[in-house]
Structure formats: structure tokens, C-alpha cells
Protein backbone atom coordinates (compact mmCIF):
# COMPACT_ATOMS: atom_id res chain seq x y z
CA UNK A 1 -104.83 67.64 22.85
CA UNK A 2 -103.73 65.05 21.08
CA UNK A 3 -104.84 66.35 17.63
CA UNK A 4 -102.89 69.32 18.03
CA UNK A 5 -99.51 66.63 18.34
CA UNK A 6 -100.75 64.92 15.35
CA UNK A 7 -100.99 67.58 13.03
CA UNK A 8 -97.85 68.89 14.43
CA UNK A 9 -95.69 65.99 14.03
CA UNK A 10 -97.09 65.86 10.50
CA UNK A 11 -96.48 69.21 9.49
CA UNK A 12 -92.86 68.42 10.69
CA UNK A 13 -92.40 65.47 9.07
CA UNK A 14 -94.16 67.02 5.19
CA UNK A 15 -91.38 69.97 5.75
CA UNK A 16 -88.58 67.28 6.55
CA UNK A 17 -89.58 65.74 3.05
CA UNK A 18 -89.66 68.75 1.38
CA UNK A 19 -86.02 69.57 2.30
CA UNK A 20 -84.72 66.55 2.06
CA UNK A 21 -86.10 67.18 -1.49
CA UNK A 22 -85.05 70.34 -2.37
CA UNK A 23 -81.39 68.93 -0.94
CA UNK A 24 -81.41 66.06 -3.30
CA UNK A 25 -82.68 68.16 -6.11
CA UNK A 26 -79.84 70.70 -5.37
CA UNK A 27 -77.37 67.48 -5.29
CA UNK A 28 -78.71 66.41 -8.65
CA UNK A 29 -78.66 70.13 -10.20
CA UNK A 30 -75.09 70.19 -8.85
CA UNK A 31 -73.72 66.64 -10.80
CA UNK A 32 -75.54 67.43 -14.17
CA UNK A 33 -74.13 70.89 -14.00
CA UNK A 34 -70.42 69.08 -13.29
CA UNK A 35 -70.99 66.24 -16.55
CA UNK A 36 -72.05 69.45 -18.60
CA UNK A 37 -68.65 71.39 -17.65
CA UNK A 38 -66.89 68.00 -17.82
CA UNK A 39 -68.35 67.62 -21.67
CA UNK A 40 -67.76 71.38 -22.18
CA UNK A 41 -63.65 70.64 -21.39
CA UNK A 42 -62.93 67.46 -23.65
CA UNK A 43 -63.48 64.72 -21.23
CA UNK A 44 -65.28 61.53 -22.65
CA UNK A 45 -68.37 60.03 -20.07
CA UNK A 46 -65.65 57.73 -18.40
CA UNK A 47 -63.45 60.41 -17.32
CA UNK A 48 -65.94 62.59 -16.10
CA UNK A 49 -67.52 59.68 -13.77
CA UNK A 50 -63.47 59.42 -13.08
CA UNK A 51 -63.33 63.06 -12.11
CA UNK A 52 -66.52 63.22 -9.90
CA UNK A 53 -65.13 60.40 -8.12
CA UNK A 54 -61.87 62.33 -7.43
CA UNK A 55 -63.94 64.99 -6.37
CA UNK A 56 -65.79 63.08 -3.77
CA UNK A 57 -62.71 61.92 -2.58
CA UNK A 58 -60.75 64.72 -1.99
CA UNK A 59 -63.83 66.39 -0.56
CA UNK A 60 -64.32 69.31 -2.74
CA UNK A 61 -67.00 71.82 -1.43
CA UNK A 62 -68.08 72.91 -5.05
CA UNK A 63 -66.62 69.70 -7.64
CA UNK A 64 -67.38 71.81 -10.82
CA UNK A 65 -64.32 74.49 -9.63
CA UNK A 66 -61.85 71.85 -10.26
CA UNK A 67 -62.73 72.63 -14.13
CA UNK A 68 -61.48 76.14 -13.36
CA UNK A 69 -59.79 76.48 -10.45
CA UNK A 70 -56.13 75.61 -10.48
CA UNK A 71 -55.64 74.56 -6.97
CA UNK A 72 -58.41 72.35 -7.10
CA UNK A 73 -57.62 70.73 -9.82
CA UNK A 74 -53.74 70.23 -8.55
CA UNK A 75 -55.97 68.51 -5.31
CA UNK A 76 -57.86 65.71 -7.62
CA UNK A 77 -54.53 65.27 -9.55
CA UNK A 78 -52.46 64.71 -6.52
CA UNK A 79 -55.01 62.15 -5.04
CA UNK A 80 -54.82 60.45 -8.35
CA UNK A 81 -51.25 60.25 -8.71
CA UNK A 82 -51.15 58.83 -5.49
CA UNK A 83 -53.48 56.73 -5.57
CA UNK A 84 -51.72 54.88 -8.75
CA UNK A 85 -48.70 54.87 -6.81
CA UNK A 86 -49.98 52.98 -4.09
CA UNK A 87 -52.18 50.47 -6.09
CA UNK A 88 -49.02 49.95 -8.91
CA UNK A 89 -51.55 50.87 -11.64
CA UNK A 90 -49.86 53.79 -12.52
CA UNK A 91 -47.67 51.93 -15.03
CA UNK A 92 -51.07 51.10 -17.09
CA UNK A 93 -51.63 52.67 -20.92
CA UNK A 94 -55.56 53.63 -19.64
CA UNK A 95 -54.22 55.29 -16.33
CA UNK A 96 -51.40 57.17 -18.06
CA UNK A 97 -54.05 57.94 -21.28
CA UNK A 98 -56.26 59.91 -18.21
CA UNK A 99 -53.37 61.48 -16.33
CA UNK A 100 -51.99 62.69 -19.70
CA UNK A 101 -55.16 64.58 -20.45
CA UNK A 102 -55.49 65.84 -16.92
CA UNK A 103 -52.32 67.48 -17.30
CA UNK A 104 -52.94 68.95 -20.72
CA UNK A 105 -55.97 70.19 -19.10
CA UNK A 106 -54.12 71.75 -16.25
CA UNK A 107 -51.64 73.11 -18.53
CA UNK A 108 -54.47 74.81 -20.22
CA UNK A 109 -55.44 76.45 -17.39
CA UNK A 110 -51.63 77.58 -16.42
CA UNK A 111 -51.59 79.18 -19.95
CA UNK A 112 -54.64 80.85 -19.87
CA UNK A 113 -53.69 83.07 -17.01
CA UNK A 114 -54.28 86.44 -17.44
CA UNK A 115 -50.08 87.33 -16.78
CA UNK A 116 -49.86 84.88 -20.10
CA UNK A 117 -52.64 85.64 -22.02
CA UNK A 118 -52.04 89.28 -22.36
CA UNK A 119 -48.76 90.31 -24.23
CA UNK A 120 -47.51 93.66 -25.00
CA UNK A 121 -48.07 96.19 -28.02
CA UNK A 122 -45.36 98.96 -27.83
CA UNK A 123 -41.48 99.00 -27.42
CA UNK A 124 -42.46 101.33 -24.56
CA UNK A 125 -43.68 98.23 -22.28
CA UNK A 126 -39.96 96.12 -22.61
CA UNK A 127 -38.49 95.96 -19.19
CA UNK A 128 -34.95 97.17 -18.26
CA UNK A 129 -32.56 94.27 -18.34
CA UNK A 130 -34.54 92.51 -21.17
CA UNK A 131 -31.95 90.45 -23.61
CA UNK A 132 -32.75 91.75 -27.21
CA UNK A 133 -30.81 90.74 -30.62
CA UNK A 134 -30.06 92.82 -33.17
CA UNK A 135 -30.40 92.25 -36.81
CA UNK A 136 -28.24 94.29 -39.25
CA UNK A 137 -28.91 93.60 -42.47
CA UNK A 138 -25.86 92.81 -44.32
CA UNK A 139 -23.58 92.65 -41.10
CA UNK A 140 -25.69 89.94 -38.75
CA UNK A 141 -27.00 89.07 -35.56
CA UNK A 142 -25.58 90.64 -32.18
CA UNK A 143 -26.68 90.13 -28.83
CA UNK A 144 -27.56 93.52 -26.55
CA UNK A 145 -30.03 94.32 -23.58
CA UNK A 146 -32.40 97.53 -22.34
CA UNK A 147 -29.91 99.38 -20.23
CA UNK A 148 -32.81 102.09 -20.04
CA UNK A 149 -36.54 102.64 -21.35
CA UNK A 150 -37.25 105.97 -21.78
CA UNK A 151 -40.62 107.57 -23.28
CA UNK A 152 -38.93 109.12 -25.85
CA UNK A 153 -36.54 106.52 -26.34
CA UNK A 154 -34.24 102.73 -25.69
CA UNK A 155 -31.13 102.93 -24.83
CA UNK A 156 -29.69 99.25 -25.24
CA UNK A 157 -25.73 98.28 -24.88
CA UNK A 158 -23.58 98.56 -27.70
CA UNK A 159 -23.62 95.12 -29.18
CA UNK A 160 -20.08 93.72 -29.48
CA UNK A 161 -18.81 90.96 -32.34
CA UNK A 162 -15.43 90.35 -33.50
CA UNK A 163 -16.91 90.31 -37.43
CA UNK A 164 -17.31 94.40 -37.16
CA UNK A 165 -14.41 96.68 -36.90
CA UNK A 166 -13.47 98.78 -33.83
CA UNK A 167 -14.68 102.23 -35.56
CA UNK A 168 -18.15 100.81 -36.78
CA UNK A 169 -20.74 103.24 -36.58
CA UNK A 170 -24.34 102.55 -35.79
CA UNK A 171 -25.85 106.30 -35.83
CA UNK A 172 -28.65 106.24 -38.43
CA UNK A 173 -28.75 102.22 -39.44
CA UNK A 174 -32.10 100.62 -39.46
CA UNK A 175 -32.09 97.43 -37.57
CA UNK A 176 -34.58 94.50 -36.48
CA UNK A 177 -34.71 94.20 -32.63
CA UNK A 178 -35.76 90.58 -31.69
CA UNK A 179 -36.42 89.69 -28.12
CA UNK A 180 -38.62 86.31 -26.04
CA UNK A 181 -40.70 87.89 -23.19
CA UNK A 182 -40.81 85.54 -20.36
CA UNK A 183 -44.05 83.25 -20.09
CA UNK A 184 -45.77 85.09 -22.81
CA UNK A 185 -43.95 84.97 -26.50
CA UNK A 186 -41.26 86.64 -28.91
CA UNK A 187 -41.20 90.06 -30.70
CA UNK A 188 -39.69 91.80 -33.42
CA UNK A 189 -39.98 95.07 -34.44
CA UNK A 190 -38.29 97.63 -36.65
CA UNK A 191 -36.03 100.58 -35.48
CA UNK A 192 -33.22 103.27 -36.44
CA UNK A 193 -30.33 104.10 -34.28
CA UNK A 194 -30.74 107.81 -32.95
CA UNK A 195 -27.15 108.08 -31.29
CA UNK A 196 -24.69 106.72 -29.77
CA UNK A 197 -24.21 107.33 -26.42
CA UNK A 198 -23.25 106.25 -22.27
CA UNK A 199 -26.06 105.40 -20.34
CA UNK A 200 -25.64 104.26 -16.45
CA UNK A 201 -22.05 104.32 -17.28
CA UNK A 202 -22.68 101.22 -20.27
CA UNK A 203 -21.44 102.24 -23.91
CA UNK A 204 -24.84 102.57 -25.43
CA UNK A 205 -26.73 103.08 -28.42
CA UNK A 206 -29.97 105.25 -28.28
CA UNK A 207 -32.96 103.75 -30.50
CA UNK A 208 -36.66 105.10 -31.60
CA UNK A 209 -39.13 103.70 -30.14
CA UNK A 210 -42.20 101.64 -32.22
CA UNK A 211 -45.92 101.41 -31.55
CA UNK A 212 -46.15 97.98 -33.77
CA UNK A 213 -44.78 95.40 -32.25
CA UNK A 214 -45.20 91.86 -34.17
CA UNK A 215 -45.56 88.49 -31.99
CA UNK A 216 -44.05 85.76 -33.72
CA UNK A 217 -44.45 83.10 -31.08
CA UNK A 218 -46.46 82.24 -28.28
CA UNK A 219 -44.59 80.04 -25.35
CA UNK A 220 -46.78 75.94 -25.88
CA UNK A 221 -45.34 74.80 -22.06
CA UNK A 222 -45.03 75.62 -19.05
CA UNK A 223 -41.73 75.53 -17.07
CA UNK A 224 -40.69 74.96 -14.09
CA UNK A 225 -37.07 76.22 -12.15
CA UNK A 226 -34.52 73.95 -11.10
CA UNK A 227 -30.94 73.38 -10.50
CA UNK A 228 -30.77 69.30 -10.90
CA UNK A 229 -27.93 67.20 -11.71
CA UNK A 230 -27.93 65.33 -14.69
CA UNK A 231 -25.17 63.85 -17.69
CA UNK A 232 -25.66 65.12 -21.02
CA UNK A 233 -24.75 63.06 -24.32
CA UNK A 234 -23.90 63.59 -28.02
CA UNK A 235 -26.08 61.63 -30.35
CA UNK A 236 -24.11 59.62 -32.63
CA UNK A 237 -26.87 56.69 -33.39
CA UNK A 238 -30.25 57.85 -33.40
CA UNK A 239 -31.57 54.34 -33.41
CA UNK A 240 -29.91 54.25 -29.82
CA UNK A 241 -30.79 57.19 -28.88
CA UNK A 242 -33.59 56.46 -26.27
CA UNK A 243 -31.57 53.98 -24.66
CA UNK A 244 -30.41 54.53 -21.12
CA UNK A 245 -26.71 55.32 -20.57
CA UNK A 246 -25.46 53.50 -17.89
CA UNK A 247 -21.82 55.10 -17.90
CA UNK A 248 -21.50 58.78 -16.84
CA UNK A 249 -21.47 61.89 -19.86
CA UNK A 250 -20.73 65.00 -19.75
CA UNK A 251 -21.51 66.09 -16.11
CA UNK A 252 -24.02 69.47 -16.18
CA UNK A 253 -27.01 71.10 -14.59
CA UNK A 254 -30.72 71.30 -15.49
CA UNK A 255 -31.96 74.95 -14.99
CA UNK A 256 -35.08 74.73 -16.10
CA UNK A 257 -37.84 71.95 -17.61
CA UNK A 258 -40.88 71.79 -19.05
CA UNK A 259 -42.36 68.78 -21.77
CA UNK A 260 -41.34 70.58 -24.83
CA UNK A 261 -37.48 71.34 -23.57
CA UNK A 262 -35.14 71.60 -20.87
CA UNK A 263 -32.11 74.53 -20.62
CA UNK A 264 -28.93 73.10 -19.35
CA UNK A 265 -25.71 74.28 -17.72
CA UNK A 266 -22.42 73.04 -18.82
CA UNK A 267 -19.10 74.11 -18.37
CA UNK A 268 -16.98 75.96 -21.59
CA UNK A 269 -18.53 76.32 -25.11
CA UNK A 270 -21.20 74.85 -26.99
CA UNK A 271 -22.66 75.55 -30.72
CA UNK A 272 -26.68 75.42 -31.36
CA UNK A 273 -27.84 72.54 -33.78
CA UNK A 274 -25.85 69.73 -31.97
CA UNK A 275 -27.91 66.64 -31.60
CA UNK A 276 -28.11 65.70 -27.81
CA UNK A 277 -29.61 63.82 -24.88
CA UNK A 278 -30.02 64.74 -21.52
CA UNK A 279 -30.10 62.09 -18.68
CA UNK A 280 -31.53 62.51 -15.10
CA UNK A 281 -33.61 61.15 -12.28
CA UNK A 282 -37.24 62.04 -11.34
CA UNK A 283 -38.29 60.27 -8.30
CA UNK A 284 -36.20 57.39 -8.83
CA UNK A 285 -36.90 56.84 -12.22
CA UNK A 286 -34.32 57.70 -15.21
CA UNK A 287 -35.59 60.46 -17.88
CA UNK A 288 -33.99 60.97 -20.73
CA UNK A 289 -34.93 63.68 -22.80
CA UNK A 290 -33.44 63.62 -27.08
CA UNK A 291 -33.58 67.02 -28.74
CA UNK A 292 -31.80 69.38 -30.59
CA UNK A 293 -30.05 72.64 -29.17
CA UNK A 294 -31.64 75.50 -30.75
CA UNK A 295 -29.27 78.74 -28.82
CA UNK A 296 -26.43 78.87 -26.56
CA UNK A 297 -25.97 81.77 -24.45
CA UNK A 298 -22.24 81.58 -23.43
CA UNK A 299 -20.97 83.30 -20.57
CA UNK A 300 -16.76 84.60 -21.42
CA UNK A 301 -16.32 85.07 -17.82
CA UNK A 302 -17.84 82.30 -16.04
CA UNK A 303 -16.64 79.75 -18.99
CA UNK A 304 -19.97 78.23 -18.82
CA UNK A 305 -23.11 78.02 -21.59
CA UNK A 306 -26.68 77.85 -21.14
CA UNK A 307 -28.00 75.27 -23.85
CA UNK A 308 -31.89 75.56 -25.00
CA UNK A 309 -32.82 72.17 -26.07
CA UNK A 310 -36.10 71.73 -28.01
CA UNK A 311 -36.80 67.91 -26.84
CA UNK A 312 -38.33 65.30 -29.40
CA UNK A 313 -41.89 63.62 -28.81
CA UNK A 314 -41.57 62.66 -25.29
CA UNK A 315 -42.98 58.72 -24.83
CA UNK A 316 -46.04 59.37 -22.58
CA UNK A 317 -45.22 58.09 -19.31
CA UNK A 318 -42.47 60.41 -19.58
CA UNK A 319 -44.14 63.32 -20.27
CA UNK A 320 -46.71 62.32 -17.54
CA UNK A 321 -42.89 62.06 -15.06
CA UNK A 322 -41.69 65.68 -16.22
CA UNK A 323 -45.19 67.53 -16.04
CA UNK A 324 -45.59 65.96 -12.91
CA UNK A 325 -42.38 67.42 -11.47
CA UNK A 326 -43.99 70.83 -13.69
CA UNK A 327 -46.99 71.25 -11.87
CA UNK A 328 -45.65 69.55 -8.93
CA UNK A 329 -47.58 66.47 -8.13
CA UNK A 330 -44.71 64.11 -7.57
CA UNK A 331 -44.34 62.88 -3.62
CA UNK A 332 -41.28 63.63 -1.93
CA UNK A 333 -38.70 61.48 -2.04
CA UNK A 334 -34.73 60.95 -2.10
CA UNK A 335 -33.22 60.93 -5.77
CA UNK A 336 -31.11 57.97 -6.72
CA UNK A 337 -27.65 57.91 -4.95
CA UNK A 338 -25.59 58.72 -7.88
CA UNK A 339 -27.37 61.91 -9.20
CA UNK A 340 -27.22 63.30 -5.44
CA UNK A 341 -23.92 62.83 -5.20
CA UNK A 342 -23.34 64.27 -8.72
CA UNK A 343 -24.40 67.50 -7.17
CA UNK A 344 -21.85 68.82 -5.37
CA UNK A 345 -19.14 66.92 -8.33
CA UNK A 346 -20.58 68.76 -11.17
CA UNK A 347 -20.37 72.36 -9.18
CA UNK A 348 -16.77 71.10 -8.62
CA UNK A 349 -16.22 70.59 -12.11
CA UNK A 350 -18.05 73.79 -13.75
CA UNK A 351 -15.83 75.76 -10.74
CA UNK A 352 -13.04 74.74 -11.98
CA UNK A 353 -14.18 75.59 -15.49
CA UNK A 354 -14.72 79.22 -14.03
CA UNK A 355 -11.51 79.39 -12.46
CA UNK A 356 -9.57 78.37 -15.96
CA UNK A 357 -11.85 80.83 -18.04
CA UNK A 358 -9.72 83.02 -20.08
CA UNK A 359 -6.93 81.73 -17.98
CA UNK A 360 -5.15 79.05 -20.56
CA UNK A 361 -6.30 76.18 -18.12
CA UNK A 362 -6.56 73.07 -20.10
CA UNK A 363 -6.53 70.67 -17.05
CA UNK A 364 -9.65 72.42 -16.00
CA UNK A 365 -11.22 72.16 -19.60
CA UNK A 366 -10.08 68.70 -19.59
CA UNK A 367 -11.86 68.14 -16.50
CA UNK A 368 -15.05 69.31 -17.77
CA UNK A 369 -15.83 67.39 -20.33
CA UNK A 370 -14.53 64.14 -19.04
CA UNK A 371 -16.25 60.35 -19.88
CA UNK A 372 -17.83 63.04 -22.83
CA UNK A 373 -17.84 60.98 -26.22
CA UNK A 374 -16.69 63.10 -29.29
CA UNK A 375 -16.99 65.71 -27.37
CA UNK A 376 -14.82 68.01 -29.08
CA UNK A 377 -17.76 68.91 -30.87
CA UNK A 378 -19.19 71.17 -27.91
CA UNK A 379 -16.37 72.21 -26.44
């Protein structure tokens, strides 16, 4: 009987072994295939042992999907920004060298989504609604949009400038349609006006279509919506440029951000090529972002323009602040008093810019670009 236990109780403990094994092996096979992926994405030794411990900590079930998986990625880069926050480390160069590279890395894997990645090659794949500009060789650039896509043809609105006389004719000019697709690139391609026409009610011109589209430029960041308060400023010394204003600019909103730009809101007119800087709060800590506005889309009835500012080499704590309000990896927390309060004063202000457009209102000019330095020079 009791050589029956025996060989029993070692049979159960050899298979014990055995799995215990074959678990450790499958452990070990499991970290050499995460350094090799880690190696395979840019990351030195260091940050790799860096990453695996994220891993760990924020319990990932397979650690190697964090080097393609976006969510679990956004997990180990939460836990670390945290965890800098708490210890105070996050103000060190080495900490803000990794984060920096984490988020290029997670930017990489924003951009290489398939709804980025794949563009468009035919004028028969614009969208209704898209904003195009028109190039006329010899007359200039208007703006116009797809009021209808057609198989056999676009119909776009009849651009409008004061430079061309009220009887212009556009049946049979060649023009250069320009137009950005959103979150993929720009594209230009070559067309002839068929007709001129009324479509859904919009003076329109009809244009052939063209099977050779050309991409001139794919988008480098991503963005990220908002509607934030913030003061913008003219430039007038650039070796003061990055320092923080402490008295209020020209009161406007931030629409949209990324580390490469930002688009702003601001009430009455603005010209591209003005040197600027934008000022605002990012869980309690002042950004400024210095760059140059490259377009203005201006608005006749609201009184308002959208500026597109191309932002300078952003300092990279900075850039870590603004991708981490990107992505959105920044805790939650109340904005500084001011800029909340700036809120509802700056949609007082661009109302009242609203209310005076095309009105003669000065006093509601006036008011928006007050505490503005040389601002005459936007308005």
C-alpha cells in the first residue's frame, strides 16, 4: 500500500515541476519577445526595462500589446505621468527625455491608423461641404466649397472676390483646385469649368472631374478639439518672446491644438504672416506657444477669424504639457482662476464683435481688441 502513495506523490510532484517549468519558460519566452519588440520600436535597454516595469504595474495581461495597442499604451503612459506627479520627478531632463519619446511613439501609432494612412486618388472621393481654393492663373486665389459630387461631375460655389468684375465668366477656364483633407493631407489637382450653373439653390460652377489627384502634404501631428480661453500677443521682440505675459492680450479662444500648432478664435480681422504668441493654462501651468499665422479664414457675418498658427520648436516640457492634453493623459483638475473666468468674458467680447459686424460698431471693435499692443496690425 504504501508504495502505491509513494510513487503517486512522486509522479505528482515530477508533473508539478514540469509545469512550473513550462510556466517559467513561457514567462521567459514572453519578456525576450517584449525587449525584442521594445528594440524593434527605438527604445534604448533602459527604457525598455522602464516599460516592462510599467507593464507590471499597470497589470497588463499581454505587456508586448502596449507596442501596438493604443489603449494600452495610453494605460502605461497614464501610470507614468502620474507617478512623476506624485514623486515631483516629473520636472527632471531624464524623465521628460522618456515621456517625450513615449509620446512620439504614441503619436506614431495615432498616425498610422488605417483612417490616416490611406488618402484618396480621385476628385470623385471629396466629400460635400469640403472647403477647396481655386487658383486662376493670372486672376488669383478664391475660396469655394463642394456644394455637390456628382459621378459625372463637382459642382462647387461660385467663388466671390472683389478683384474680379461682376460679369466675369468662368465657363471654359482651366483652374487648380487646392483643398486639406482632414487627418490625412492636402491635394491639388487640375480642372476646366464645364458651366455655370444653381445647384441646391447656391450660384454654382460645374467642374470635370480628375482621376490624378497629387498629395502635397501629409498632416506631422495629431490634434485635439477644444474651446479654451487664452490671450493672444503680437511679437514685437523676439528675444522676449518666450517670456510669460503677466498683463492680459488680446482676449480669444483656442479651437484646436496639437505640438506643431494651435487654431485660434478672435474677434474681427486678421492677415496671415503676423508674428504671434498664444498664452494659456494647462493644468495649472502657463503655455505659451510663438509661431507664425500661416491662413485666416474670416467669417463677414460673425466678425470673427479663425487663425492657423504654425508654432516654433516647442521647449520639451512643453511639448510633453500639450501632447499630454493631445492624447489625454493629464489628471483632472481646475484651471487657474483667471483663464476660467476669462471664459465666459471673451464670449462676451467676440458677441459683441458679432453683434457690431457689418453694423459700423466701433465700441464693439474697440472692445475686442482691448489691453492688445499694436494691435492695429490684426484688426
Amino acid at each position: 500500500m504504501f508504495v502505491p502513495v509513494l510513487i503517486i506523490i512522486i509522479t505528482a510532484s515530477a508533473l508539478g515541476m514540469v509545469a512550473l517549468s513550462l510556466t517559467n519558460k513561457g514567462k521567459s519566452a514572453s519578456w525576450l519577445q517584449f525587449y525584442a519588440k521594445g528594440k524593434d520600436a527605438g527604445f534604448g535597454f533602459k527604457e525598455i526595462e522602464l516599460l516592462r516595469r510599467l507593464a507590471v504595474k499597470s497589470n497588463l495581461e499581454d505587456p508586448v500589446s502596449l507596442f501596438w495597442s493604443q489603449n494600452q499604451l495610453d494605460v502605461c503612459i497614464r501610470s507614468l505621468v502620474r507617478s512623476l506627479h506624485m514623486t515631483g520627478e516629473d520636472s527632471e531632463t531624464g524623465s521628460q527625455d522618456f515621456l517625450s519619446k513615449l509620446y512620439d511613439y504614441r503619436k506614431k501609432i495615432e498616425m498610422d491608423k488605417p483612417r490616416i494612412k490611406n488618402g484618396i486618388s480621385n476628385s470623385r472621393q471629396i466629400s460635400d461641404g469640403q472647403n477647396l481654393r481655386i487658383l486662376v492663373s493670372g486672376s488669383g486665389v478664391f475660396k469655394s466649397q463642394i456644394v455637390k459630387n456628382t459621378n459625372q461631375y463637382l459642382a462647387i460655389s461660385r467663388p466671390v472676390s472683389n478683384k474680379l468684375p461682376g460679369t466675369f465668366s468662368w465657363q471654359g477656364l482651366k483652374i487648380s483646385v487646392y483643398f486639406w483633407r482632414e487627418d490625412d493631407a492636402g491635394y491639388v489637382f487640375d480642372s476646366e469649368v464645364l458651366d455655370e450653373v444653381f445647384s441646391k439653390g447656391i450660384a454654382s460652377l460645374k467642374i470635370s472631374h480628375s482621376d490624378s489627384l497629387f498629395r502635397t502634404q501629409k498632416r506631422k501631428s495629431v490634434r485635439v478639439k477644444l474651446h479654451k480661453s487664452a490671450f493672444l500677443y503680437l511679437i514685437t521682440n523676439e528675444e522676449e518672446a518666450a517670456r510669460i505675459e503677466v498683463n492680459p492680450g488680446l482676449k480669444c479662444f483656442l479651437e484646436d491644438l496639437s505640438d506643431t500648432g494651435c487654431a485660434v478664435t478672435i474677434g474681427g480681422k486678421a492677415a496671415a504672416g503676423l508674428r504671434i504668441k498664444v498664452q494659456f493654462a494647462l493644468n495649472n501651468i502657463p503655455i505659451i506657444m510663438i509661431g507664425t499665422v500661416r491662413s485666416v479664414e474670416y467669417k463677414e457675418d460673425l466678425n470673427r477669424s479663425l487663425l492657423h498658427i504654425e508654432a516654433d520648436p516647442l521647449p520639451i516640457e512643453i511639448r510633453n504639457q500639450i501632447l499630454g492634453e493631445v492624447f489625454g493623459m493629464l489628471p483632472e483638475e481646475e484651471e487657474d482662476l483667471p483663464f476660467r473666468l476669462l471664459d465666459e468674458e471673451a464670449e462676451g467680447i467676440i458677441a459683441s464683435a458679432e453683434a457690431g459686424a457689418g453694423g459700423g460698431d466701433e465700441s464693439a471693435r474697440e472692445g475686442v481688441v482691448e489691453n492688445a499692443e499694436n494691435v492695429e496690425n490684426i484688426v
